[in-house]
Protein backbone atom coordinates (compact mmCIF):
# COMPACT_ATOMS: atom_id res chain seq x y z
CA UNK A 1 27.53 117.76 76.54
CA UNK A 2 27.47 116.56 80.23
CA UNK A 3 28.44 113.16 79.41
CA UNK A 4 31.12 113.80 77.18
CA UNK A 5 32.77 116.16 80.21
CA UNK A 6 32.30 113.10 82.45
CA UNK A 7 33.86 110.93 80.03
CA UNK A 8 36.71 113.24 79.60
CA UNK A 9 36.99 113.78 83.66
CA UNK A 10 36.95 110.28 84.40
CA UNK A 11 39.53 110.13 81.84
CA UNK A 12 41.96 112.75 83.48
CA UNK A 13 41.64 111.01 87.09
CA UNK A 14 42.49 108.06 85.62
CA UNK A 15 45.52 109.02 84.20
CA UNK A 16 46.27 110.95 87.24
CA UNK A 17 45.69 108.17 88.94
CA UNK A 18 48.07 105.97 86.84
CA UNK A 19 50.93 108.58 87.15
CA UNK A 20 50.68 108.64 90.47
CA UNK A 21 50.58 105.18 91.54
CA UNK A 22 53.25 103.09 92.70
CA UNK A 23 55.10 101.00 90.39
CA UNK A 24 54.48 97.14 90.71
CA UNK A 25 57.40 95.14 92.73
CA UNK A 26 59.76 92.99 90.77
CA UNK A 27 59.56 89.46 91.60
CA UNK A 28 62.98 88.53 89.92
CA UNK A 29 65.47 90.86 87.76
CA UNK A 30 68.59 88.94 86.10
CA UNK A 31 70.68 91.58 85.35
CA UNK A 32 73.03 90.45 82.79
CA UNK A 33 76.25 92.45 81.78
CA UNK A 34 78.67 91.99 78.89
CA UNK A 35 81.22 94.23 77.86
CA UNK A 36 82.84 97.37 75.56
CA UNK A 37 80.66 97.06 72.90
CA UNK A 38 79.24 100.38 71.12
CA UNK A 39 75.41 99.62 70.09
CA UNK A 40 76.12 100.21 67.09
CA UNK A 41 78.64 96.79 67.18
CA UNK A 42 76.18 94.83 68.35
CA UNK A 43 72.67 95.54 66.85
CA UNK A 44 72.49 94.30 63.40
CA UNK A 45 75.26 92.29 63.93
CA UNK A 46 75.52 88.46 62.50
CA UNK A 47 77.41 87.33 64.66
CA UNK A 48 75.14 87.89 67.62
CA UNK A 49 71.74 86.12 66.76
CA UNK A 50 70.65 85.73 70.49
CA UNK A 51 70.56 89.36 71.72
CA UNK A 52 69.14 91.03 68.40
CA UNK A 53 66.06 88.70 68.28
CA UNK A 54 65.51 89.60 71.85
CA UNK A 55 66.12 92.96 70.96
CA UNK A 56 63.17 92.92 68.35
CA UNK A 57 61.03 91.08 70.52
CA UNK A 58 61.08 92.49 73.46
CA UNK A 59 62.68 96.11 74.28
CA UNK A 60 65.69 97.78 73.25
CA UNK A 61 66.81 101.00 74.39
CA UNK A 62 68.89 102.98 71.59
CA UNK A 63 70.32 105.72 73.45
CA UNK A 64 71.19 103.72 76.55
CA UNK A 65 74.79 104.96 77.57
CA UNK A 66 77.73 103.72 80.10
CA UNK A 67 78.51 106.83 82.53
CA UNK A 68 82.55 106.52 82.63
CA UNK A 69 85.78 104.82 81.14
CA UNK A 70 87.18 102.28 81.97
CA UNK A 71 84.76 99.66 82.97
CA UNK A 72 84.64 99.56 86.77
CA UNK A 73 83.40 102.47 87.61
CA UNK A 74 80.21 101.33 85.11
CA UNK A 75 79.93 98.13 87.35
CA UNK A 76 79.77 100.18 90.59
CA UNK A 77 77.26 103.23 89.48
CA UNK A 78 75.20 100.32 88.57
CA UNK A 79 74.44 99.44 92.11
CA UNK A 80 75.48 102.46 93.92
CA UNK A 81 74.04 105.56 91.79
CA UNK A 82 77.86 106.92 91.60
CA UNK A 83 81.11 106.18 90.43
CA UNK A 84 82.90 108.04 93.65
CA UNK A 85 85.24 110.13 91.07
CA UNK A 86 87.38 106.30 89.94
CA UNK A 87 88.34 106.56 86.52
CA UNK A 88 90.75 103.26 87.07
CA UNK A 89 90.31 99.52 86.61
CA UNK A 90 92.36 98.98 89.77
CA UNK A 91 90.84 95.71 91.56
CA UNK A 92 92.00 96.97 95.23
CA UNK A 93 89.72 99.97 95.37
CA UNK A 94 86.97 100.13 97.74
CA UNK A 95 84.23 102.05 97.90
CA UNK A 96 82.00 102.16 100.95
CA UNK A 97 78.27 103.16 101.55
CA UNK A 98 75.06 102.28 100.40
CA UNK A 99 74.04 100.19 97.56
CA UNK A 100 71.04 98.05 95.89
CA UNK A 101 72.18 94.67 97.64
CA UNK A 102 71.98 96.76 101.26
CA UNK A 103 68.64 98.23 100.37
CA UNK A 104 67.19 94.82 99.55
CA UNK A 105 68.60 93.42 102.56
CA UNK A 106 66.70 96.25 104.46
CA UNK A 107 63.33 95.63 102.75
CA UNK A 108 63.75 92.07 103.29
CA UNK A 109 64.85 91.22 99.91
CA UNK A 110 67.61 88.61 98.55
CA UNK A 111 70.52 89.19 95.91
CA UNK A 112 73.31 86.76 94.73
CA UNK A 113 75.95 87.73 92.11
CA UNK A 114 76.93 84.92 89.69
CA UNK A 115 80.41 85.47 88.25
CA UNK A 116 82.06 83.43 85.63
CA UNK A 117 85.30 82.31 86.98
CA UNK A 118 85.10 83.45 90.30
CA UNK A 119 87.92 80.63 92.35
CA UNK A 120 85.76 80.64 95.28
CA UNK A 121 82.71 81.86 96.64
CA UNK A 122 83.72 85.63 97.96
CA UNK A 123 87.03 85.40 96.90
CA UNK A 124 88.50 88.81 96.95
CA UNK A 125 91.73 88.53 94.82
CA UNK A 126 92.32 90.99 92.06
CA UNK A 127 91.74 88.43 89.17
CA UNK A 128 92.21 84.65 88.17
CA UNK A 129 92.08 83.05 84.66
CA UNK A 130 89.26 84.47 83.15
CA UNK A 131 87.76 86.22 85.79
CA UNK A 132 88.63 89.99 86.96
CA UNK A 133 87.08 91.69 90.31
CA UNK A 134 87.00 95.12 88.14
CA UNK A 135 83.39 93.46 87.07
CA UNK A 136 82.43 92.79 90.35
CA UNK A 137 80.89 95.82 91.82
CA UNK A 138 79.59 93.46 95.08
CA UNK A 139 83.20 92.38 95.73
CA UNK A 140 84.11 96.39 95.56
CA UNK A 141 82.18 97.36 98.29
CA UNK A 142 83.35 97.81 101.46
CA UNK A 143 80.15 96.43 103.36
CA UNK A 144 80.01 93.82 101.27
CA UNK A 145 83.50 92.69 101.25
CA UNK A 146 83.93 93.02 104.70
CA UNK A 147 81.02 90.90 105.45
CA UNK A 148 81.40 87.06 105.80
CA UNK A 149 77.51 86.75 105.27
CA UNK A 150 77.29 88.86 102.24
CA UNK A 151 80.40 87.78 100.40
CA UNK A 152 78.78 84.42 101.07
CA UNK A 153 76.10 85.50 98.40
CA UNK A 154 79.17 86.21 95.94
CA UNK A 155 79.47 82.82 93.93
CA UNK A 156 80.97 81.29 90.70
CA UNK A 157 78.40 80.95 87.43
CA UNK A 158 77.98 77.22 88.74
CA UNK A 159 75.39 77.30 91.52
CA UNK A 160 73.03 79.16 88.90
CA UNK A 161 71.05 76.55 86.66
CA UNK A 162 70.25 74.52 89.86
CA UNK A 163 69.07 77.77 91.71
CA UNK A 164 67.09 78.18 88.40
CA UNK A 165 66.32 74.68 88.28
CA UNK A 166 64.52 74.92 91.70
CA UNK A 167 63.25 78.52 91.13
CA UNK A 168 65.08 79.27 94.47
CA UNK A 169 66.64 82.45 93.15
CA UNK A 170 66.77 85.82 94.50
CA UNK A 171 64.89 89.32 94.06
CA UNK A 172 67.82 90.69 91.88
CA UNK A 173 70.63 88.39 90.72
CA UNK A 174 73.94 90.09 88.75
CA UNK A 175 75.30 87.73 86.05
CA UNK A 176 78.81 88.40 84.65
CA UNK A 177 80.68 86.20 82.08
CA UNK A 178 84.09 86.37 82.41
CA UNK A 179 86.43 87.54 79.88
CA UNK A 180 85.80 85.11 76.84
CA UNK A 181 82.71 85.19 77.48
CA UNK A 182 81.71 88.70 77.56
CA UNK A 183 82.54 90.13 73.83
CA UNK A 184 85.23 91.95 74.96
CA UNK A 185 88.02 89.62 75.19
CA UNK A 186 91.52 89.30 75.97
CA UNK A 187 95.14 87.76 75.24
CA UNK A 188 94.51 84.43 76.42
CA UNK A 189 90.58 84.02 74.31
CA UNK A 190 90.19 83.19 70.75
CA UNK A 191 90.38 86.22 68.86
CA UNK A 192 87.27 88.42 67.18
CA UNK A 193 84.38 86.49 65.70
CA UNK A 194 84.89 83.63 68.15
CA UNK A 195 84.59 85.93 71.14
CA UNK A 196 80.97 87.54 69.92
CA UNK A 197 79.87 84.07 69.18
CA UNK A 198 81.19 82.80 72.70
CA UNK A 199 79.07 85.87 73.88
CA UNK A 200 76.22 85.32 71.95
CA UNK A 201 75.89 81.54 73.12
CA UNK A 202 76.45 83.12 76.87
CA UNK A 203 73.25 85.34 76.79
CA UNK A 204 70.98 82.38 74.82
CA UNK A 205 72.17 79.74 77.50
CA UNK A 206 71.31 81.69 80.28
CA UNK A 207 68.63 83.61 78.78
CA UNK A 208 66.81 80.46 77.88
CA UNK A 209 67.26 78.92 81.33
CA UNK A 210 65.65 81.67 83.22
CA UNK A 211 63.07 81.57 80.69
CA UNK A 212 62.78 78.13 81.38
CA UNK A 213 62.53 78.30 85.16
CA UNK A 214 59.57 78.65 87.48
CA UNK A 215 61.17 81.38 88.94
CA UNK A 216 59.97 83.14 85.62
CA UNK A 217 56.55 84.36 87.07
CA UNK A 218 54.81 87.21 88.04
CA UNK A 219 56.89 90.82 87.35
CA UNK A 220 60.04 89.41 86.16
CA UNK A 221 62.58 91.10 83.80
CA UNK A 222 65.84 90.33 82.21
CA UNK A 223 68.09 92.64 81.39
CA UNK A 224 70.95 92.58 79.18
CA UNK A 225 73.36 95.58 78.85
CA UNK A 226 77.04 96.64 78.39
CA UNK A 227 79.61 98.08 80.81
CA UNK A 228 80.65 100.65 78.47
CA UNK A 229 80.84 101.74 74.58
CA UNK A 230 83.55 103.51 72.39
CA UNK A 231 82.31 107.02 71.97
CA UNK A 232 81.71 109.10 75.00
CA UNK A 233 78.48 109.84 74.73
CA UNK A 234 76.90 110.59 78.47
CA UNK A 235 80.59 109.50 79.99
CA UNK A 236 80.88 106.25 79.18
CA UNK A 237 79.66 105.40 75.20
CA UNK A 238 76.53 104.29 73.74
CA UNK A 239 75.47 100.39 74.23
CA UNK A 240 72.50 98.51 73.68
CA UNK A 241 70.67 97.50 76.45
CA UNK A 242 67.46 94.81 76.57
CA UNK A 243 64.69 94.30 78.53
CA UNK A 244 63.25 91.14 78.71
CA UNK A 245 59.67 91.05 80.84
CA UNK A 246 57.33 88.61 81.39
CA UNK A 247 54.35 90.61 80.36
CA UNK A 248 55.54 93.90 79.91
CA UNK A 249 56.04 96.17 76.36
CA UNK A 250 56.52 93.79 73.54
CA UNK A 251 58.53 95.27 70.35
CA UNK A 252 59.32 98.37 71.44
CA UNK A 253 62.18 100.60 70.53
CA UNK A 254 63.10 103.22 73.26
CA UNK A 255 64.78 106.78 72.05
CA UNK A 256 64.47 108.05 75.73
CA UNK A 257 68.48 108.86 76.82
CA UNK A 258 69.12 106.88 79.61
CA UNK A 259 71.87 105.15 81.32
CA UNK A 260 73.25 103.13 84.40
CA UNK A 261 71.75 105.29 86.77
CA UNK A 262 68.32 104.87 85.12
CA UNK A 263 68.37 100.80 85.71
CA UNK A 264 69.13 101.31 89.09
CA UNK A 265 66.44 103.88 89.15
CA UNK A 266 64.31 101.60 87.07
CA UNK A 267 64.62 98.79 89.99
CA UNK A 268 64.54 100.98 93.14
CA UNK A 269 61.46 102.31 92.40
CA UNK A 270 59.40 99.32 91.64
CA UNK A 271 61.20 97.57 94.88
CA UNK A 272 60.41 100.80 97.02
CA UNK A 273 63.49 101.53 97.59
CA UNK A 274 65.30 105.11 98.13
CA UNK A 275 66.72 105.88 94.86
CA UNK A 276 70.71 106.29 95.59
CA UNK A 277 72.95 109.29 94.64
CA UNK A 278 72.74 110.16 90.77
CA UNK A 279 70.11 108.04 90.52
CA UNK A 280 67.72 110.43 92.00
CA UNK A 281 68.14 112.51 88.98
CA UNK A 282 67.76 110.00 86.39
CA UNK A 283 64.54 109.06 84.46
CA UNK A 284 63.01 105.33 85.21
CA UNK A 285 62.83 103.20 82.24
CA UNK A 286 59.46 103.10 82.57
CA UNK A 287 58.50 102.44 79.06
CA UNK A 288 60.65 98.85 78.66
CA UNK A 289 59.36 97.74 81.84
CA UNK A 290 56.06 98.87 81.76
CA UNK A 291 54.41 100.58 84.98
């Protein structure tokens, strides 16, 4: 009987042990972001081959949900940990404290947002073409937008297969397509199935570069998720959201609710950060990620 008791002890510390322990540090997250799209538009659907087979392949969440209408406030929770009470797309609002980007900075971390569209690097009008700041959430920030240095880090979608190219990329890098790119859409795009195709090809172009790159090493993830769905499920609709690892959970299908707040959650915790507002409340996304 004694060695089954050890068996089972050394068992229990173990998983102890395991629960306990620090989760490993990322050595790259792409954090990719399309928009308004419910999950049940876009698993399943035809006309967006790239994202369901990384769906099945990798890990999906299926009760992942935006936390507010319209979109910006979903752009800002997702490096703050709040939405500060906006329920507006309005491009002039600021919203000052701490974030993920100022947090890496502290732990001696780098970040770079890639927008699609963006006129110039930090440029901090309301929207051009294509582009809108109301899916910039680094351009929203006070400390960021007030700082030469920071809004520096703020580029076009350009600069990113050469960064990739040379594996000179940062810890955490936020990609946004602009809008007919991002399967939401607007006047000036081709209308419906051309805009989830134009989508589609978005994610497998850039999704196959970072694959590609030898910056994909180590504990590396890609995620791909949506600003917001149609219902109102947990404030802002369900979506679909991805997670792409290098050698993390492989096929799996996540029921766990989470949302923004978990990502952020999710990305503090393996970098050792503080986790921010809401986000001290939410659950980490542990099982997409792996420990």
């Amino acid at each position: 009987m004694k060695p089954v008791l050890t068996a089972l002890a050394l068992a229990v510390g173990l998983s102890a042990q395991a629960a306990t322990s620090s989760p490993v540090p990322f050595d790259h997250v792409f954090l990719i972001v399309l928009e308004n799209t419910s999950y049940a538009q876009a698993i399943g659907n035809p006309n967006l081959p790239t994202l369901n087979a990384l769906a099945r392949t990798y890990g999906l969440a299926t009760t992942y949900t935006g936390v507010a209408h319209p979109s910006l406030p979903n752009y800002v929770a997702m490096i703050s940990g709040s939405t500060f009470g906006s329920v507006s797309d309005d491009p002039t609002q600021r919203f000052a404290g701490d974030t993920l980007p100022l947090q890496l900075e502290r732990a001696g971390l780098d970040w770079k947002g890639y927008f699609q569209g963006l006129p110039s690097t930090g440029w901090d009008g309301g929207a051009a073409g294509a582009y809108g700041k109301k899916h910039n959430p680094f351009m929203l920030s006070a400390e960021i937008a007030g700082s030469p240095a920071r809004r520096a880090k703020v580029v076009s979608l350009d600069p990113l297969q050469g960064d990739l190219t040379s594996g000179h990329v940062p810890a955490f890098s936020l990609i946004v397509p602009d809008v007919c790119h991002d399967l939401h859409g607007a006047v000036t795009c081709p209308p419906g199935r051309t805009l989830q195709r134009a989508g589609d090809r978005f994610v497998k172009t850039w999704t196959d570069a970072i694959l590609a790159s030898p910056a994909w090493t180590g504990r590396s993830a890609i995620v791909i998720t949506f600003d917001e769905g149609s219902d109102d499920a947990g404030g802002g609709g369900t979506v679909a959201t991805v997670v792409v690892t290098t050698s993390g959970p492989r096929g799996v299908k996540s029921r766990v609710p989470y949302n923004h707040y978990s990502l952020l959650r999710t990305l503090e915790d393996a970098w050792g950060l503080p986790p921010l507002r809401q986000a001290a409340q939410a659950t980490p996304m542990t099982d997409l990620f792996g420990p």
